[in-house]
C-alpha atoms as a PDB file:
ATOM      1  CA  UNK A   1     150.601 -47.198  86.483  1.00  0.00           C
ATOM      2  CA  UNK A   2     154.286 -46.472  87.551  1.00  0.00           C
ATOM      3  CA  UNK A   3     156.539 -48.085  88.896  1.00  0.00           C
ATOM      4  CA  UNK A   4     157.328 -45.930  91.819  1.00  0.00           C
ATOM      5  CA  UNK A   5     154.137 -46.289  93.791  1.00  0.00           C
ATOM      6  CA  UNK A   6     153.223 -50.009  93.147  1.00  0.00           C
ATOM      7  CA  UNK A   7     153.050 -53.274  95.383  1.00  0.00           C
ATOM      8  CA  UNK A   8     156.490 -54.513  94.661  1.00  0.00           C
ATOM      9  CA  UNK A   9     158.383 -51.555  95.179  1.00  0.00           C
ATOM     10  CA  UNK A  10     161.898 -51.823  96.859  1.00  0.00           C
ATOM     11  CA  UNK A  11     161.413 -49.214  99.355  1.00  0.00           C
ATOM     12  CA  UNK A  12     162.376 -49.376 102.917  1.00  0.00           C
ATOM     13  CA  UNK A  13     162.508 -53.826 102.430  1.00  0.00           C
ATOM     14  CA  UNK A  14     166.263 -53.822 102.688  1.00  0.00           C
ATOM     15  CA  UNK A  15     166.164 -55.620  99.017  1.00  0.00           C
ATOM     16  CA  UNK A  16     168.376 -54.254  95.886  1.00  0.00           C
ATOM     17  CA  UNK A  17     166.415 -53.098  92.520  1.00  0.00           C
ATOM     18  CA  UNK A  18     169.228 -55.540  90.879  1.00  0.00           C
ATOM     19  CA  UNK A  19     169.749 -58.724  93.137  1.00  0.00           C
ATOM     20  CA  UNK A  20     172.672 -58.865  91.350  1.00  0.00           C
ATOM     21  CA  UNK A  21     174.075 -55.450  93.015  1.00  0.00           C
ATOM     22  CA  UNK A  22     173.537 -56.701  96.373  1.00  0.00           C
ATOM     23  CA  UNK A  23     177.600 -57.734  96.406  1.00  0.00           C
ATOM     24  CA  UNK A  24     178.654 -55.235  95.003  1.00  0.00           C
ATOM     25  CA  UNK A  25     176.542 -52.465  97.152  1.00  0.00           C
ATOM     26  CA  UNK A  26     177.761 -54.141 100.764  1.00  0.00           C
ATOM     27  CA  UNK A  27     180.855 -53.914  99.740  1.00  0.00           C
ATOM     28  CA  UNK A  28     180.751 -49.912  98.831  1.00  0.00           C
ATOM     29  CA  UNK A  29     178.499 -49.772 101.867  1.00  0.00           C
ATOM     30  CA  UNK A  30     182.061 -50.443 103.882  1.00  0.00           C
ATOM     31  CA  UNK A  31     184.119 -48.154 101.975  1.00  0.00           C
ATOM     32  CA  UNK A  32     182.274 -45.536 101.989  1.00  0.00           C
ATOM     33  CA  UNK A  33     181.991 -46.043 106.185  1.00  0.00           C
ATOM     34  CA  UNK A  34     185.398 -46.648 106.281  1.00  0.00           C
ATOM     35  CA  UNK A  35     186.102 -43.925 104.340  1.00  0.00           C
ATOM     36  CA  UNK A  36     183.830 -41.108 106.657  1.00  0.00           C
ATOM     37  CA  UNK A  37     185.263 -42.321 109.562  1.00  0.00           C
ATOM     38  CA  UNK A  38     181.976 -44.478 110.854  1.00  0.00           C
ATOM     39  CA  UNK A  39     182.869 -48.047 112.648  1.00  0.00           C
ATOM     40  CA  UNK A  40     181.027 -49.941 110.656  1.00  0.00           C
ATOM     41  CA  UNK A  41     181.466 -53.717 111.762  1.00  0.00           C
ATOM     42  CA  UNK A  42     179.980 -57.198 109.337  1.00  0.00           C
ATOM     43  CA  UNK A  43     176.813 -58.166 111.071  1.00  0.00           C
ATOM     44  CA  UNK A  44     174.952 -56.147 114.055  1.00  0.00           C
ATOM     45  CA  UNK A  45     175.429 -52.016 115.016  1.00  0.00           C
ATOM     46  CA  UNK A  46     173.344 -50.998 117.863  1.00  0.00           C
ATOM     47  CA  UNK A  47     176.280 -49.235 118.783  1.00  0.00           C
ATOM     48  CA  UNK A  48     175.871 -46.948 115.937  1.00  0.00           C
ATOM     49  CA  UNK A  49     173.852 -43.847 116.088  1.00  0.00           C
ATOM     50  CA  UNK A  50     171.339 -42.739 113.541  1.00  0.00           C
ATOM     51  CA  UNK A  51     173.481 -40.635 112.045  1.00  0.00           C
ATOM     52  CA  UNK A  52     176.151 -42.162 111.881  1.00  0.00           C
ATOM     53  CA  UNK A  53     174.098 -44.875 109.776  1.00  0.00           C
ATOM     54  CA  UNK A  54     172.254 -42.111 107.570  1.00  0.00           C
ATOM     55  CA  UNK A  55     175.715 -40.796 106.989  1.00  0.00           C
ATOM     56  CA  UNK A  56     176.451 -43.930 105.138  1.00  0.00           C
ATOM     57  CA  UNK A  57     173.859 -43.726 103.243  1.00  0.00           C
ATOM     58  CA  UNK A  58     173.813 -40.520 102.645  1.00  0.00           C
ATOM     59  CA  UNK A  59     177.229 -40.175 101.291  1.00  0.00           C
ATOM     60  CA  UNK A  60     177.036 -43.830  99.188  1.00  0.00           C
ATOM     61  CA  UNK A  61     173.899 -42.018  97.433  1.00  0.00           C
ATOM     62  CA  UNK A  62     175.949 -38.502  96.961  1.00  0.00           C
ATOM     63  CA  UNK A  63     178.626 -40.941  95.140  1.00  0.00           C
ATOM     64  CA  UNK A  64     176.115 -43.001  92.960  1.00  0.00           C
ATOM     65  CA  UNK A  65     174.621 -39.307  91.876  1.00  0.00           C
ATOM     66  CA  UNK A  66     178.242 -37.952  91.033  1.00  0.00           C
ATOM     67  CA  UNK A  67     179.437 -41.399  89.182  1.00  0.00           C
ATOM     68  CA  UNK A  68     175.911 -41.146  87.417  1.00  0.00           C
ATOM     69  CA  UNK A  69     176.243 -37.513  86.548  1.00  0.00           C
ATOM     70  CA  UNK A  70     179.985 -38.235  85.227  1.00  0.00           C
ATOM     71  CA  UNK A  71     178.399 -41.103  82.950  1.00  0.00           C
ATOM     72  CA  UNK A  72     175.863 -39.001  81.785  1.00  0.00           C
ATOM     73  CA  UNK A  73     178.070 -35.912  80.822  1.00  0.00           C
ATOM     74  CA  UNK A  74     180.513 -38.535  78.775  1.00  0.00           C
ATOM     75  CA  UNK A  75     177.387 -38.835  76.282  1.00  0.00           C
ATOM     76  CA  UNK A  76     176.971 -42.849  77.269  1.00  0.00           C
ATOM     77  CA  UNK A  77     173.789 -43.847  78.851  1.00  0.00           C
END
């Protein structure tokens, strides 16, 4: 069985593949918003729209894919 489809799967539970990340991943979280422009603020965002949030996301997942890709094409996995 893989591991994409199985009981413990990460998806949609707000929890990090490496608990270890989680740091680490807030803090790009706010870069990356500060960076696009989006008012991201430490605790609640109603006042956000949806895509403003998916924007974040987005874009934090376009970096992680590009810093990946740049890791890869240096020969070091």
């Amino acid at each position: 069985m893989n591991n994409w489809n199985n009981s413990n799967s990460n998806t949609s539970t707000g929890k990090t593949a490496v608990p270890e990340a989680r740091e680490a991943l807030n803090r790009f979280k706010y870069e990356v918003a500060n960076e696009i422009g989006v008012p991201l603020n430490q605790g609640y965002n109603g006042h956000l729209t949806s895509a403003q949030n998916g924007s974040v996301g987005g874009y934090m997942v376009k970096k992680m894919i590009e810093a990946q890709e740049r890791k890869m094409a240096g020969g070091s996995f």
